[in-house]
N, C-alpha and C. Protein backbone atom coordinates (compact mmCIF):
# COMPACT_ATOMS: atom_id res chain seq x y z
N UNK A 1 0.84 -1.20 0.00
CA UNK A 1 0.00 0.00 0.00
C UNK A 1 0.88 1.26 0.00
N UNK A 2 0.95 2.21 -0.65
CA UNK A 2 1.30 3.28 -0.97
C UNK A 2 1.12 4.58 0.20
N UNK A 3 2.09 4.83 0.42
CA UNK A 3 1.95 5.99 1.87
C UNK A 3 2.28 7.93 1.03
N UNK A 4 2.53 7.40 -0.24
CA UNK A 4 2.51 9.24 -1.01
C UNK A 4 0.84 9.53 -0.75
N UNK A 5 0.62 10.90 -0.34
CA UNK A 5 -0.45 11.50 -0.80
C UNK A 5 -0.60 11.38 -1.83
N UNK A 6 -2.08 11.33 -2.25
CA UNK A 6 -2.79 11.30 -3.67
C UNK A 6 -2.59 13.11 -4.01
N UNK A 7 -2.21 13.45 -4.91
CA UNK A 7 -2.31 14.81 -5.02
C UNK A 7 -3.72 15.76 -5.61
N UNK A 8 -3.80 16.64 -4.86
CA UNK A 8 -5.19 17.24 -4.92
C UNK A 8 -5.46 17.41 -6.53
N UNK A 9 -6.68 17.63 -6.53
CA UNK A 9 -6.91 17.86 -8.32
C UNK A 9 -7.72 19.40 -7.98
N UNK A 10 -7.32 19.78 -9.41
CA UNK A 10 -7.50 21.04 -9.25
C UNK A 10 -8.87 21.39 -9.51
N UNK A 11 -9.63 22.48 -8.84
CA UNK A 11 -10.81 22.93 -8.53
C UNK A 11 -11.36 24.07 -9.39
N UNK A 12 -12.37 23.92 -10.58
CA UNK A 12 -12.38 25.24 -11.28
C UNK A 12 -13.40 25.34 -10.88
N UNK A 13 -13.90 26.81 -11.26
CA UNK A 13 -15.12 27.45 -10.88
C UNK A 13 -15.07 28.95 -12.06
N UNK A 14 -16.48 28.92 -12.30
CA UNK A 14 -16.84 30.37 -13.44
C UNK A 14 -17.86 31.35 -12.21
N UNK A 15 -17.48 32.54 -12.90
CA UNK A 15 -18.13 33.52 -12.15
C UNK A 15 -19.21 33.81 -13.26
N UNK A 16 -20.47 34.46 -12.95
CA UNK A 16 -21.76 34.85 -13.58
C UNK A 16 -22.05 36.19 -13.04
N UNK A 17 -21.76 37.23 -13.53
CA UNK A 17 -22.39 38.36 -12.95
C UNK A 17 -23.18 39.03 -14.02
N UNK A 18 -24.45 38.60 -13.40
CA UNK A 18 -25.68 39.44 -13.79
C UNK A 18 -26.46 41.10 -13.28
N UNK A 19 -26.42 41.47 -14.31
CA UNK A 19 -26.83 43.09 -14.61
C UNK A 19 -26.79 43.96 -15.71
N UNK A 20 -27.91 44.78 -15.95
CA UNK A 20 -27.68 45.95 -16.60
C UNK A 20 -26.63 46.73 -16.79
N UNK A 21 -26.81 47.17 -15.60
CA UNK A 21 -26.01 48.27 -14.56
C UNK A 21 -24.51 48.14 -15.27
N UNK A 22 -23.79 46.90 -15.24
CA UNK A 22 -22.66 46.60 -15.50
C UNK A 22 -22.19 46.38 -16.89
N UNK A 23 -23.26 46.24 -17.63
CA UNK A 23 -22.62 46.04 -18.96
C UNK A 23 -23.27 47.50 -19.69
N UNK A 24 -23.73 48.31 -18.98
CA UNK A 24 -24.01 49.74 -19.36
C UNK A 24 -23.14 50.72 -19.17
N UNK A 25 -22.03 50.01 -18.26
CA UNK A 25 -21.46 50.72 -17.78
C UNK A 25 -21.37 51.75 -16.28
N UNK A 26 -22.49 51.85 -16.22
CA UNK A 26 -22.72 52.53 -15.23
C UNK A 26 -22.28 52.20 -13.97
N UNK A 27 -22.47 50.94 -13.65
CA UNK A 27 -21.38 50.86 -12.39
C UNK A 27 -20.54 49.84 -12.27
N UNK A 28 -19.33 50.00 -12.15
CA UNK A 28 -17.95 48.88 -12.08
C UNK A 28 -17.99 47.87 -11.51
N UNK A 29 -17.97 46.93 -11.92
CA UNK A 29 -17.41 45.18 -11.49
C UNK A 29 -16.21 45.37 -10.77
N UNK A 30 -16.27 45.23 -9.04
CA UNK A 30 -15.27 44.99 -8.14
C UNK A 30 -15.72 43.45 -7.84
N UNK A 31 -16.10 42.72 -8.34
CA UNK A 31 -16.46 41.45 -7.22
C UNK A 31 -15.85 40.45 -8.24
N UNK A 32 -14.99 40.63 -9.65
CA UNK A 32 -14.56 39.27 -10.04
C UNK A 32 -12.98 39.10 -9.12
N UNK A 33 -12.41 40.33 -9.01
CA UNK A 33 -10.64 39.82 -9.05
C UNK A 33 -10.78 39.79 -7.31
N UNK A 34 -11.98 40.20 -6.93
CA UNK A 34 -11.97 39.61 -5.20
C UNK A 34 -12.52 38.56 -4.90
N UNK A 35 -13.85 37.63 -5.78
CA UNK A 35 -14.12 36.75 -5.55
C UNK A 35 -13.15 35.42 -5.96
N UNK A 36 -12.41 36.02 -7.26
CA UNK A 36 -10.96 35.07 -7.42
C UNK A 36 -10.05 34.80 -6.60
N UNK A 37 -9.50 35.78 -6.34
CA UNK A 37 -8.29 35.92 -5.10
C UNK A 37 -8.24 35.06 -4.36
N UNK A 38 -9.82 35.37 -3.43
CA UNK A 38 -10.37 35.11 -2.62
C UNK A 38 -10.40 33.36 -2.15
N UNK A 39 -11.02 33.00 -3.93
CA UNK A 39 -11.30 31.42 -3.50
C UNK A 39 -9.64 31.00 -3.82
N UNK A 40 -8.89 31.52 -4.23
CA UNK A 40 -7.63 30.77 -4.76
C UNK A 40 -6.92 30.50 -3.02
N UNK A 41 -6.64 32.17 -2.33
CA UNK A 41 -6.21 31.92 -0.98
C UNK A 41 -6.83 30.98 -0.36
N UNK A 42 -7.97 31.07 0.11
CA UNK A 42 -8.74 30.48 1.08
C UNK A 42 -9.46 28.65 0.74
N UNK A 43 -9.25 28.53 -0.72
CA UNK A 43 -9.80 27.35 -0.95
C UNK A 43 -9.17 26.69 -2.06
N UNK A 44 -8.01 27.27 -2.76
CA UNK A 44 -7.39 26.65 -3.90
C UNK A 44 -8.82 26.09 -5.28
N UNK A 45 -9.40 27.16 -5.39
CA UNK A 45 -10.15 27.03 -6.31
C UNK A 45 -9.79 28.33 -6.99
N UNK A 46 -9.64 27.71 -8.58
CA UNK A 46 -9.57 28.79 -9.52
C UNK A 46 -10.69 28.43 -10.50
N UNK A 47 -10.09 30.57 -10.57
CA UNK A 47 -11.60 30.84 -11.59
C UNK A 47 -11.48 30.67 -13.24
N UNK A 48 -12.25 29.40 -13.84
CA UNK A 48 -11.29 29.55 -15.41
C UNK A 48 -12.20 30.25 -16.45
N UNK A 49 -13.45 31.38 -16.08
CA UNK A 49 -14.37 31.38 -17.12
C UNK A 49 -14.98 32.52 -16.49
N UNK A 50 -15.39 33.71 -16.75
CA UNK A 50 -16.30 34.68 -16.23
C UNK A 50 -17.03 34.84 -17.58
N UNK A 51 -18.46 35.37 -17.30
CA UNK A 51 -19.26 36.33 -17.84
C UNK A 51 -20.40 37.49 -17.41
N UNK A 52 -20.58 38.08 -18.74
CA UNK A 52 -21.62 39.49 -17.75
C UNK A 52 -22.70 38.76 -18.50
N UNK A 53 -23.61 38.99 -17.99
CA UNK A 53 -24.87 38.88 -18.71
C UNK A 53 -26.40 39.49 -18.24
N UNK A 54 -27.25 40.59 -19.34
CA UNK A 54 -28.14 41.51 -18.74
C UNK A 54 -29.22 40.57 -17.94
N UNK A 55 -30.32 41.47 -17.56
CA UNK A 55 -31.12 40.70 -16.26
C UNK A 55 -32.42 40.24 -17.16
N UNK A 56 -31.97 39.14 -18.04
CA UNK A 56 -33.02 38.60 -18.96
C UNK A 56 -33.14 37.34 -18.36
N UNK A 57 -34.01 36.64 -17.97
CA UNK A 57 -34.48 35.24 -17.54
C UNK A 57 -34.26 34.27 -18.32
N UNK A 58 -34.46 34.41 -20.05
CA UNK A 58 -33.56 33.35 -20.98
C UNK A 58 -32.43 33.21 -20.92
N UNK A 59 -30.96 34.26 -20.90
CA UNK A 59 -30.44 34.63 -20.35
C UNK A 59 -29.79 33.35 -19.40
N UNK A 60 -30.00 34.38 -18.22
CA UNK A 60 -29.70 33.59 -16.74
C UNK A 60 -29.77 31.84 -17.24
N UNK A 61 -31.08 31.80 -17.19
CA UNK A 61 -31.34 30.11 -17.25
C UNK A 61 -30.25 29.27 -18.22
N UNK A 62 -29.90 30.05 -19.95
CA UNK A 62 -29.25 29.18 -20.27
C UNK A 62 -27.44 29.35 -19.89
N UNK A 63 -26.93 30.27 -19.57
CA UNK A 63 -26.09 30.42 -18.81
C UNK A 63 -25.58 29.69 -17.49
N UNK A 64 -26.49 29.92 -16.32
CA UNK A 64 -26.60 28.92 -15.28
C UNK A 64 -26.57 27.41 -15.40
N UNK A 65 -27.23 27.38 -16.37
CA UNK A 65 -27.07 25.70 -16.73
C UNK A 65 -26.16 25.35 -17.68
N UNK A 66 -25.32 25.97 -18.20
CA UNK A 66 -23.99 25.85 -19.34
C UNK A 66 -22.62 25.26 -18.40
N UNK A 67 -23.05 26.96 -17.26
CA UNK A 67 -21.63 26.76 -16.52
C UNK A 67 -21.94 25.61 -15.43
N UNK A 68 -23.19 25.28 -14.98
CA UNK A 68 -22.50 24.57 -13.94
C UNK A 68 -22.44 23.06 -14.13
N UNK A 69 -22.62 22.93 -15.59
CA UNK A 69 -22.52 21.53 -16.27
C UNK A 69 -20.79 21.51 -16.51
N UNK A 70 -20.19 22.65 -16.74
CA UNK A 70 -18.54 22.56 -16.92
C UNK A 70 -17.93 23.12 -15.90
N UNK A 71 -18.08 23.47 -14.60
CA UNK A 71 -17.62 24.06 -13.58
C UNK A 71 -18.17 23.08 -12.40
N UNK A 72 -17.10 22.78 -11.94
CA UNK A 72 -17.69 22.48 -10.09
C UNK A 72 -18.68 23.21 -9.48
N UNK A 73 -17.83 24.90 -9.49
CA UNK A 73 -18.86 25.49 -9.22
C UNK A 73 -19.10 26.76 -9.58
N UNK A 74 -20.41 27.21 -9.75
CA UNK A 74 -20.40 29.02 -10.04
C UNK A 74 -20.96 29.74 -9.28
N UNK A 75 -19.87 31.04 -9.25
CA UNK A 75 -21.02 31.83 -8.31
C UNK A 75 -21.18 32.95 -9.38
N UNK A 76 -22.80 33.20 -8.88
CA UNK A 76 -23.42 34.31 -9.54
C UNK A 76 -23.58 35.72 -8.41
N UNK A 77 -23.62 36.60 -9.36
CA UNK A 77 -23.29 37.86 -8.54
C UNK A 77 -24.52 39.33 -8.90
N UNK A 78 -25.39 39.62 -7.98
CA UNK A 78 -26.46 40.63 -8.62
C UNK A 78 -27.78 39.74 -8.74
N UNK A 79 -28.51 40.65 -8.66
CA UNK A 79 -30.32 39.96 -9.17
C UNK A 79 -30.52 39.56 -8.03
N UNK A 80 -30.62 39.67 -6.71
CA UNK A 80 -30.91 38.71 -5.70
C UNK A 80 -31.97 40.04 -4.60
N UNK A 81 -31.74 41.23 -4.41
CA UNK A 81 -32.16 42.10 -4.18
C UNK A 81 -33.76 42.22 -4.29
N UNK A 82 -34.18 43.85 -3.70
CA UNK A 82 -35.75 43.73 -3.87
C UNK A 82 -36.50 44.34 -4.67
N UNK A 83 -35.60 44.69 -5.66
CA UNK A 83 -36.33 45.44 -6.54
C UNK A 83 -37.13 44.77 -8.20
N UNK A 84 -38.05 44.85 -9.30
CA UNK A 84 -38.52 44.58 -9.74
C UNK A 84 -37.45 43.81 -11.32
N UNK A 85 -36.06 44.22 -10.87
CA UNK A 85 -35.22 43.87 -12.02
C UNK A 85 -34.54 42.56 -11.29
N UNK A 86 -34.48 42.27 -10.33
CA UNK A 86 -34.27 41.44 -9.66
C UNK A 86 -34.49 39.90 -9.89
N UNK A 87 -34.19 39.15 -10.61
CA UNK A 87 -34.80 37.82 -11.41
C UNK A 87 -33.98 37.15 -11.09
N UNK A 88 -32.64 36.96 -10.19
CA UNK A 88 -31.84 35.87 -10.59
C UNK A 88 -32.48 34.33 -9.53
N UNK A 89 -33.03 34.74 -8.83
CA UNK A 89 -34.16 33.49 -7.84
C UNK A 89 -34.87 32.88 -8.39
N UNK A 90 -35.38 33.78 -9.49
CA UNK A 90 -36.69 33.18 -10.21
C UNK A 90 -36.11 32.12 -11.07
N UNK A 91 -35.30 32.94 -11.88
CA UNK A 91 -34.89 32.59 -12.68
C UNK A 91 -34.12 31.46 -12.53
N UNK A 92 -33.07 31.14 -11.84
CA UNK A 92 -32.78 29.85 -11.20
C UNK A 92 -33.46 29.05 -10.75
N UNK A 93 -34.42 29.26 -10.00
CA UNK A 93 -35.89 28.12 -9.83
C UNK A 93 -35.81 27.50 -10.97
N UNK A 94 -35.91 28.44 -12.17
CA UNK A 94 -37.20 27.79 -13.26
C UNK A 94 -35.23 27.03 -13.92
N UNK A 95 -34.46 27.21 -14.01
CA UNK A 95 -33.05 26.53 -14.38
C UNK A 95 -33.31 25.39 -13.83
N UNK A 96 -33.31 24.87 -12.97
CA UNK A 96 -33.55 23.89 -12.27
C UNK A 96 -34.49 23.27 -12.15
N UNK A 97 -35.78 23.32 -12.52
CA UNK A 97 -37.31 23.27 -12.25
C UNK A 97 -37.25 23.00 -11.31
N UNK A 98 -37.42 23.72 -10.49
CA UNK A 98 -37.64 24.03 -8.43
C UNK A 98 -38.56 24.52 -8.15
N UNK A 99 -39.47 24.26 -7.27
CA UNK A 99 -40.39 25.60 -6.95
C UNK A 99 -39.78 26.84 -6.45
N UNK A 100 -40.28 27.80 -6.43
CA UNK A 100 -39.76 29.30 -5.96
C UNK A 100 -40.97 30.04 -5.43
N UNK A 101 -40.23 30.07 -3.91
CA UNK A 101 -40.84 30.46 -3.03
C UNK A 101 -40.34 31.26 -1.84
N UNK A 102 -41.10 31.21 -0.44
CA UNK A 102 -40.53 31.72 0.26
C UNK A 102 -39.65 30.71 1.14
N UNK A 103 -38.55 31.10 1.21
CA UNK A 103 -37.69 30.24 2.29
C UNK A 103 -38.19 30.53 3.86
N UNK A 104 -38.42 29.47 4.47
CA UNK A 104 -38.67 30.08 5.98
C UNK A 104 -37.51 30.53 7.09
N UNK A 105 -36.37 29.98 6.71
CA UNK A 105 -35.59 30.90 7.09
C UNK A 105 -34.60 31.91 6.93
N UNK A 106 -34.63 32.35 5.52
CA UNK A 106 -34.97 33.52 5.40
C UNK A 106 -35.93 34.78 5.75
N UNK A 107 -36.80 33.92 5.56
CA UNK A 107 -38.07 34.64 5.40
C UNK A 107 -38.05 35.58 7.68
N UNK A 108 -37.84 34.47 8.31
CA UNK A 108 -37.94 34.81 9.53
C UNK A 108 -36.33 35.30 9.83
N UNK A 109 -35.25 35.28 9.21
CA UNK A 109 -34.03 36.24 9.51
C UNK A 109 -34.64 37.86 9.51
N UNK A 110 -34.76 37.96 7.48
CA UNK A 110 -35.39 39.31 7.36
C UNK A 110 -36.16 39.97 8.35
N UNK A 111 -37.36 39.01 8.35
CA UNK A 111 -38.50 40.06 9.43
C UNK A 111 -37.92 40.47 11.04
N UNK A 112 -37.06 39.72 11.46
CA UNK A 112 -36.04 40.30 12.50
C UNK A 112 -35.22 40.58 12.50
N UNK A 113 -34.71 41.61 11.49
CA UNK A 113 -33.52 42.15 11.17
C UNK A 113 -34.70 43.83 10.76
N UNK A 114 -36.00 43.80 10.07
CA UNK A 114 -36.28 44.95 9.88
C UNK A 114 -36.97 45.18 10.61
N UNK A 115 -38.35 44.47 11.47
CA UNK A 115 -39.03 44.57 12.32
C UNK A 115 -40.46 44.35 11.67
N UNK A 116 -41.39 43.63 12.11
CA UNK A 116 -43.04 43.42 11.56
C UNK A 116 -43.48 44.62 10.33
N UNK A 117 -43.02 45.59 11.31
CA UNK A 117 -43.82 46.95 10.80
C UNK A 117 -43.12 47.70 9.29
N UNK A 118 -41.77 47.04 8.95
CA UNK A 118 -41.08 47.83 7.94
C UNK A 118 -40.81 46.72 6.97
N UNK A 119 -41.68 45.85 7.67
CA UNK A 119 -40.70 44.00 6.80
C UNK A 119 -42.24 44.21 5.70
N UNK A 120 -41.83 45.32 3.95
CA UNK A 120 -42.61 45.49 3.41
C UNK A 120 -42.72 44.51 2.36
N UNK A 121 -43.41 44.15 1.21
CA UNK A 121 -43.41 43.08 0.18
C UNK A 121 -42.39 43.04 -0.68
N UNK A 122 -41.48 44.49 -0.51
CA UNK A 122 -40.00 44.37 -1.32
C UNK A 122 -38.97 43.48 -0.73
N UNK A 123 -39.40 43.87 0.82
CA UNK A 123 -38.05 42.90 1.80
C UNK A 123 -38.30 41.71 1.68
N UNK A 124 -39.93 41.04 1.36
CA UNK A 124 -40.22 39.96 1.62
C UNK A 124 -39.33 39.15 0.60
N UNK A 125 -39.69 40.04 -0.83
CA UNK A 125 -39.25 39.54 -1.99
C UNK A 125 -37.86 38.62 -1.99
N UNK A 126 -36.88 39.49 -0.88
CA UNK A 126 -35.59 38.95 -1.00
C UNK A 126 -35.47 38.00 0.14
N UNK A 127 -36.90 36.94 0.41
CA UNK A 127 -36.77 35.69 1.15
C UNK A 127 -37.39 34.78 0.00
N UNK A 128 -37.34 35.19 -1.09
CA UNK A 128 -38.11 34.25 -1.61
C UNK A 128 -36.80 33.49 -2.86
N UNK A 129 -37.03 32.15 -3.07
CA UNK A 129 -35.45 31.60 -3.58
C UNK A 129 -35.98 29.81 -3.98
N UNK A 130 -35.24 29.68 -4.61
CA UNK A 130 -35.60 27.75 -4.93
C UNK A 130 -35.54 26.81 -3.97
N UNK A 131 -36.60 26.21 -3.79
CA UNK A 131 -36.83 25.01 -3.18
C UNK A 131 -35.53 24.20 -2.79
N UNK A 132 -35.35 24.37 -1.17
CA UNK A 132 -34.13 23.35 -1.00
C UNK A 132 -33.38 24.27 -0.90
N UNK A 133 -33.23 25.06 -1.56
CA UNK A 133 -31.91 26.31 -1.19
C UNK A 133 -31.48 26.30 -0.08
N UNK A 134 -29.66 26.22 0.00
CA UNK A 134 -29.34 26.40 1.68
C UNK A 134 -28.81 27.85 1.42
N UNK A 135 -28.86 28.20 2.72
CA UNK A 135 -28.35 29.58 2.52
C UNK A 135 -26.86 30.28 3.15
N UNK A 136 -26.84 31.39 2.21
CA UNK A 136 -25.39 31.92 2.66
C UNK A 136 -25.42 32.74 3.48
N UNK A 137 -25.54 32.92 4.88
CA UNK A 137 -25.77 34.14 5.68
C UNK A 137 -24.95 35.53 5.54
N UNK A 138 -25.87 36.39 5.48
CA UNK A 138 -25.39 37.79 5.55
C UNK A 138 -25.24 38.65 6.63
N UNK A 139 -23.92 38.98 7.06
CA UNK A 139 -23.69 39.46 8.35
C UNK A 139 -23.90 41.36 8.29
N UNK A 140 -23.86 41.85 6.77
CA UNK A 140 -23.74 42.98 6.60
C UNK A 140 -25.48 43.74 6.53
N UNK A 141 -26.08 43.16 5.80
CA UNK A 141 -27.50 43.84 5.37
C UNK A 141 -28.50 42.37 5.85
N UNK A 142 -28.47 41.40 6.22
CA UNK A 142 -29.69 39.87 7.06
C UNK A 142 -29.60 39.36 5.52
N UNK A 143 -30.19 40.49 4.38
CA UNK A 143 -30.24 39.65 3.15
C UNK A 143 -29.56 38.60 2.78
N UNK A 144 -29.84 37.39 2.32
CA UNK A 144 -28.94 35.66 2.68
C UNK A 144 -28.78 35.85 0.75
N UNK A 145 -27.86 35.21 0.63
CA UNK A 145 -27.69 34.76 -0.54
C UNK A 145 -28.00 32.79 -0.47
N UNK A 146 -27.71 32.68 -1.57
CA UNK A 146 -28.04 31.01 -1.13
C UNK A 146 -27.27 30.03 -2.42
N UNK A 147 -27.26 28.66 -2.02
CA UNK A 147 -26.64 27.80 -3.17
C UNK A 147 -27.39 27.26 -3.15
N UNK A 148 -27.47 26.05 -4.33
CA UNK A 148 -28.76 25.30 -5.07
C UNK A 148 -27.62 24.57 -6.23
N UNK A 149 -27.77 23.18 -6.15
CA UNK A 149 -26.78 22.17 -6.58
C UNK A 149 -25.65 22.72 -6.27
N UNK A 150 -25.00 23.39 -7.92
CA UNK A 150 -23.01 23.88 -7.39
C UNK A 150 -23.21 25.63 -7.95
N UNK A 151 -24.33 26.06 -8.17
CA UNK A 151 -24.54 27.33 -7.81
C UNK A 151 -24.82 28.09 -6.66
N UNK A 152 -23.34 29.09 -6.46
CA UNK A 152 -23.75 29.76 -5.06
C UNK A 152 -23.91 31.62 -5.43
N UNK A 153 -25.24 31.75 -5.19
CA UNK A 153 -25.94 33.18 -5.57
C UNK A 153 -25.76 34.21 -4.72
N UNK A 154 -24.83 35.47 -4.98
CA UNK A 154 -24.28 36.10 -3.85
C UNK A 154 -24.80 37.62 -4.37
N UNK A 155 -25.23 38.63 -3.92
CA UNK A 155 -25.55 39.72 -3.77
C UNK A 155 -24.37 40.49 -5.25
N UNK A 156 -24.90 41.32 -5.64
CA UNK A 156 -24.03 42.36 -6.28
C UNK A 156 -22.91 43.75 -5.77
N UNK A 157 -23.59 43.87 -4.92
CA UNK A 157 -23.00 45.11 -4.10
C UNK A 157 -21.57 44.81 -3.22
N UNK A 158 -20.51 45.27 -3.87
CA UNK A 158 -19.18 44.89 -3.37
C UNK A 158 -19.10 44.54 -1.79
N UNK A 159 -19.09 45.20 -0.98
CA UNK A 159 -19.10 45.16 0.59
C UNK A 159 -19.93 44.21 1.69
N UNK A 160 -21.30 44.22 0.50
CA UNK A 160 -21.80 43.37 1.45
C UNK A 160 -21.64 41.83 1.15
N UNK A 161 -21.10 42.00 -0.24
CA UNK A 161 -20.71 40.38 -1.06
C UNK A 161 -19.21 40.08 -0.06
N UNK A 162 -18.41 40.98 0.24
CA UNK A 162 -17.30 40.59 1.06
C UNK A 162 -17.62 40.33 1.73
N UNK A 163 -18.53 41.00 2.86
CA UNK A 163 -18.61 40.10 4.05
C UNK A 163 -19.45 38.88 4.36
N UNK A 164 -19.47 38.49 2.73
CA UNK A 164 -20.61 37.21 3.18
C UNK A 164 -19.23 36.01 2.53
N UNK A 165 -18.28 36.26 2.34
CA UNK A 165 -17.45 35.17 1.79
C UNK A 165 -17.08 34.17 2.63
N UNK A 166 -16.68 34.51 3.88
CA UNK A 166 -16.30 33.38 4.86
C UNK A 166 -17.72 31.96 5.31
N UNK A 167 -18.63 32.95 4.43
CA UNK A 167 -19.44 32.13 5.04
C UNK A 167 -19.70 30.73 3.67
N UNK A 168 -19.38 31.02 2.67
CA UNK A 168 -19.18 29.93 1.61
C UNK A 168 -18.27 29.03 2.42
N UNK A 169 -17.58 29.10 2.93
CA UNK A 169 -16.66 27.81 3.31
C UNK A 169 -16.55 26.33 3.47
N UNK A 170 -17.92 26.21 4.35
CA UNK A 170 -18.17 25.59 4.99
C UNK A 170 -18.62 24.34 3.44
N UNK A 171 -19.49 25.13 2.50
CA UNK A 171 -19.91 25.17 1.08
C UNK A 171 -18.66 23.99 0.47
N UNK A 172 -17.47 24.38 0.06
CA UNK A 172 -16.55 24.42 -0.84
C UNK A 172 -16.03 22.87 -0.48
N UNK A 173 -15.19 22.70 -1.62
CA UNK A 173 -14.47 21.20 -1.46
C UNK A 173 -12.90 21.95 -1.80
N UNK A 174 -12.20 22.07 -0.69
CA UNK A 174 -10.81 22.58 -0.91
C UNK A 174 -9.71 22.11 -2.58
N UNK A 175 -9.00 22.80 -3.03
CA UNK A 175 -8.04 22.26 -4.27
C UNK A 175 -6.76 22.50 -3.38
N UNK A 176 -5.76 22.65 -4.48
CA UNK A 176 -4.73 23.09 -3.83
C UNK A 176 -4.39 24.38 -4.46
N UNK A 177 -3.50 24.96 -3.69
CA UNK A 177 -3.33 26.30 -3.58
C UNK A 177 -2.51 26.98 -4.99
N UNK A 178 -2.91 28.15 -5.71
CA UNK A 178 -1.85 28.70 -6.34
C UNK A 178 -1.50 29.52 -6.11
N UNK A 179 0.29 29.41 -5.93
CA UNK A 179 1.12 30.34 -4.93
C UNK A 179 1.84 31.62 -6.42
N UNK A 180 1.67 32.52 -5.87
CA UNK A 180 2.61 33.73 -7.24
C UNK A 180 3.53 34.65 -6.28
N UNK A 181 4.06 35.10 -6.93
CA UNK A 181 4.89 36.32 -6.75
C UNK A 181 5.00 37.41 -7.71
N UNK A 182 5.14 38.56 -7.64
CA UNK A 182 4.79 39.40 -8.08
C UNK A 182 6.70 40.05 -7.93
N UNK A 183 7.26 40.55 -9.27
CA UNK A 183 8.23 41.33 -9.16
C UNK A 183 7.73 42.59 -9.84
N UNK A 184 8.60 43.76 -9.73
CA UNK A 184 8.30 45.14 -10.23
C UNK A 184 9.69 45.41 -10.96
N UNK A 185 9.57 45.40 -12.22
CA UNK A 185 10.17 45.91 -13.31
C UNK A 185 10.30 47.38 -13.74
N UNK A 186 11.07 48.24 -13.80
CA UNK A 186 11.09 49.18 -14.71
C UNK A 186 11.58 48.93 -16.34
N UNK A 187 10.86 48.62 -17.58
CA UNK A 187 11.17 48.06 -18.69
C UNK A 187 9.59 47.91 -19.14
N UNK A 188 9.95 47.76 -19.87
CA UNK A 188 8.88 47.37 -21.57
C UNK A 188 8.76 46.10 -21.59
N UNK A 189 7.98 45.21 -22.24
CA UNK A 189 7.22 44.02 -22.10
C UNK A 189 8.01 43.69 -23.09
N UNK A 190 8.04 44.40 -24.57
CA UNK A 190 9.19 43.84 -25.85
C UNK A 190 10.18 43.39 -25.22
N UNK A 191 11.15 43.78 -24.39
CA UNK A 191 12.92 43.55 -23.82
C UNK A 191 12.70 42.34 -22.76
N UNK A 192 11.66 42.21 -22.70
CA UNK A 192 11.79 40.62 -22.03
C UNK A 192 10.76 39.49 -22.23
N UNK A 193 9.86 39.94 -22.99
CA UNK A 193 9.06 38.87 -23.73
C UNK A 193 10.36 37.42 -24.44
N UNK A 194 11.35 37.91 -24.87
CA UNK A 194 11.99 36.61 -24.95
C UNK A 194 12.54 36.07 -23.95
N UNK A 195 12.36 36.51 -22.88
CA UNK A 195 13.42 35.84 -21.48
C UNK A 195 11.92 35.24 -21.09
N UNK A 196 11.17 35.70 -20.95
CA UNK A 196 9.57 35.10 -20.16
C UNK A 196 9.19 34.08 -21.29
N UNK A 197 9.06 33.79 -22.91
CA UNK A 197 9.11 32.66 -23.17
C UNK A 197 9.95 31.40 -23.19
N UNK A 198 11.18 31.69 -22.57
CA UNK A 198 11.88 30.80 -22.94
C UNK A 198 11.71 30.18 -20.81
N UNK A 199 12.03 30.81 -20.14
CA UNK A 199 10.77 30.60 -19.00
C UNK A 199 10.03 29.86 -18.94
């Protein structure tokens, strides 16, 4: 019997960030090179595939089901919120044929995080998610993101998507790590493009 470790196999994962907003330009994508980083430090999962894609429900569905047929796993980023552009729940339900509904615990985080009286049909909105969904707790705004098979659905908004990362963990199947270093050159990319291919 053999006493070498089996060596880890490596862990890919695609990012999905859904929105308008972002492919309009109007507001900047901070959540790919932190949600990368992120899983490479903490979980030796790399990211081999991103896309943007607007908040269309054909869209989402055939996307969602592309990547997570060639990815371990994806996380999607945006659409989860309470406003009426908001589809990526639904829309994943119907990816999956799930029912979509209200989660109950979600549903009872929210209403004690805003209170009976302010917990209005917009807040409700963002307890409502696919059947079976476990969820990703949110320590910043109660709003939960959630996973469903090897899709894990995380908020759009930079800050509060950070502080919900530690909580994927528990989620993940570790790879092994990729280690870099970073040197700082003063020079042109021509004067050493032949030293870095032969490298």
């Amino acid at each position: 019997m053999s006493t070498t470790k089996k060596a880890k196999k490596k862990i890919k994962a695609a990012i999905l960030i859904i929105g308008n907003e972002i492919l309009s330009g109007r507001t900047q994508d901070l959540n790919v090179s932190f949600i990368s980083n992120w899983l490479n430090i903490n979980c030796g999962i790399s990211v081999s595939e991103v896309r943007i894609i607007p908040d269309i429900e054909k869209k989402i569905i055939f996307n969602v089901l592309d990547l997570s047929k060639k990815f371990k796993y994806v996380f999607t980023t945006g659409g989860i919120g309470p406003t009426h552009d908001d589809i990526t729940s639904s829309s994943i339900s119907k990816a999956f044929k799930v029912k979509y509904g209200f989660n109950a615990e979600a549903y009872t985080i929210l209403e004690k995080y805003y209170g009976k009286k302010n917990f209005n049909n917009a807040r409700k909105k963002m307890a409502m998610m696919p059947f079976g969904a476990k969820l990703i707790l949110n320590p910043s705004s109660a709003a939960p993101g959630f996973l469903i098979k090897n899709v894990l659905c995380l908020p759009g908004v930079p800050l509060i998507l950070k502080s919900m990362m530690p909580n994927l963990k528990k989620f993940l199947i570790k790879g092994p790590l990729t280690i870099s270093k970073t040197i700082s050159l003063t020079t042109v990319e021509s004067r050493i493009a032949e030293y870095l291919t032969k490298l």
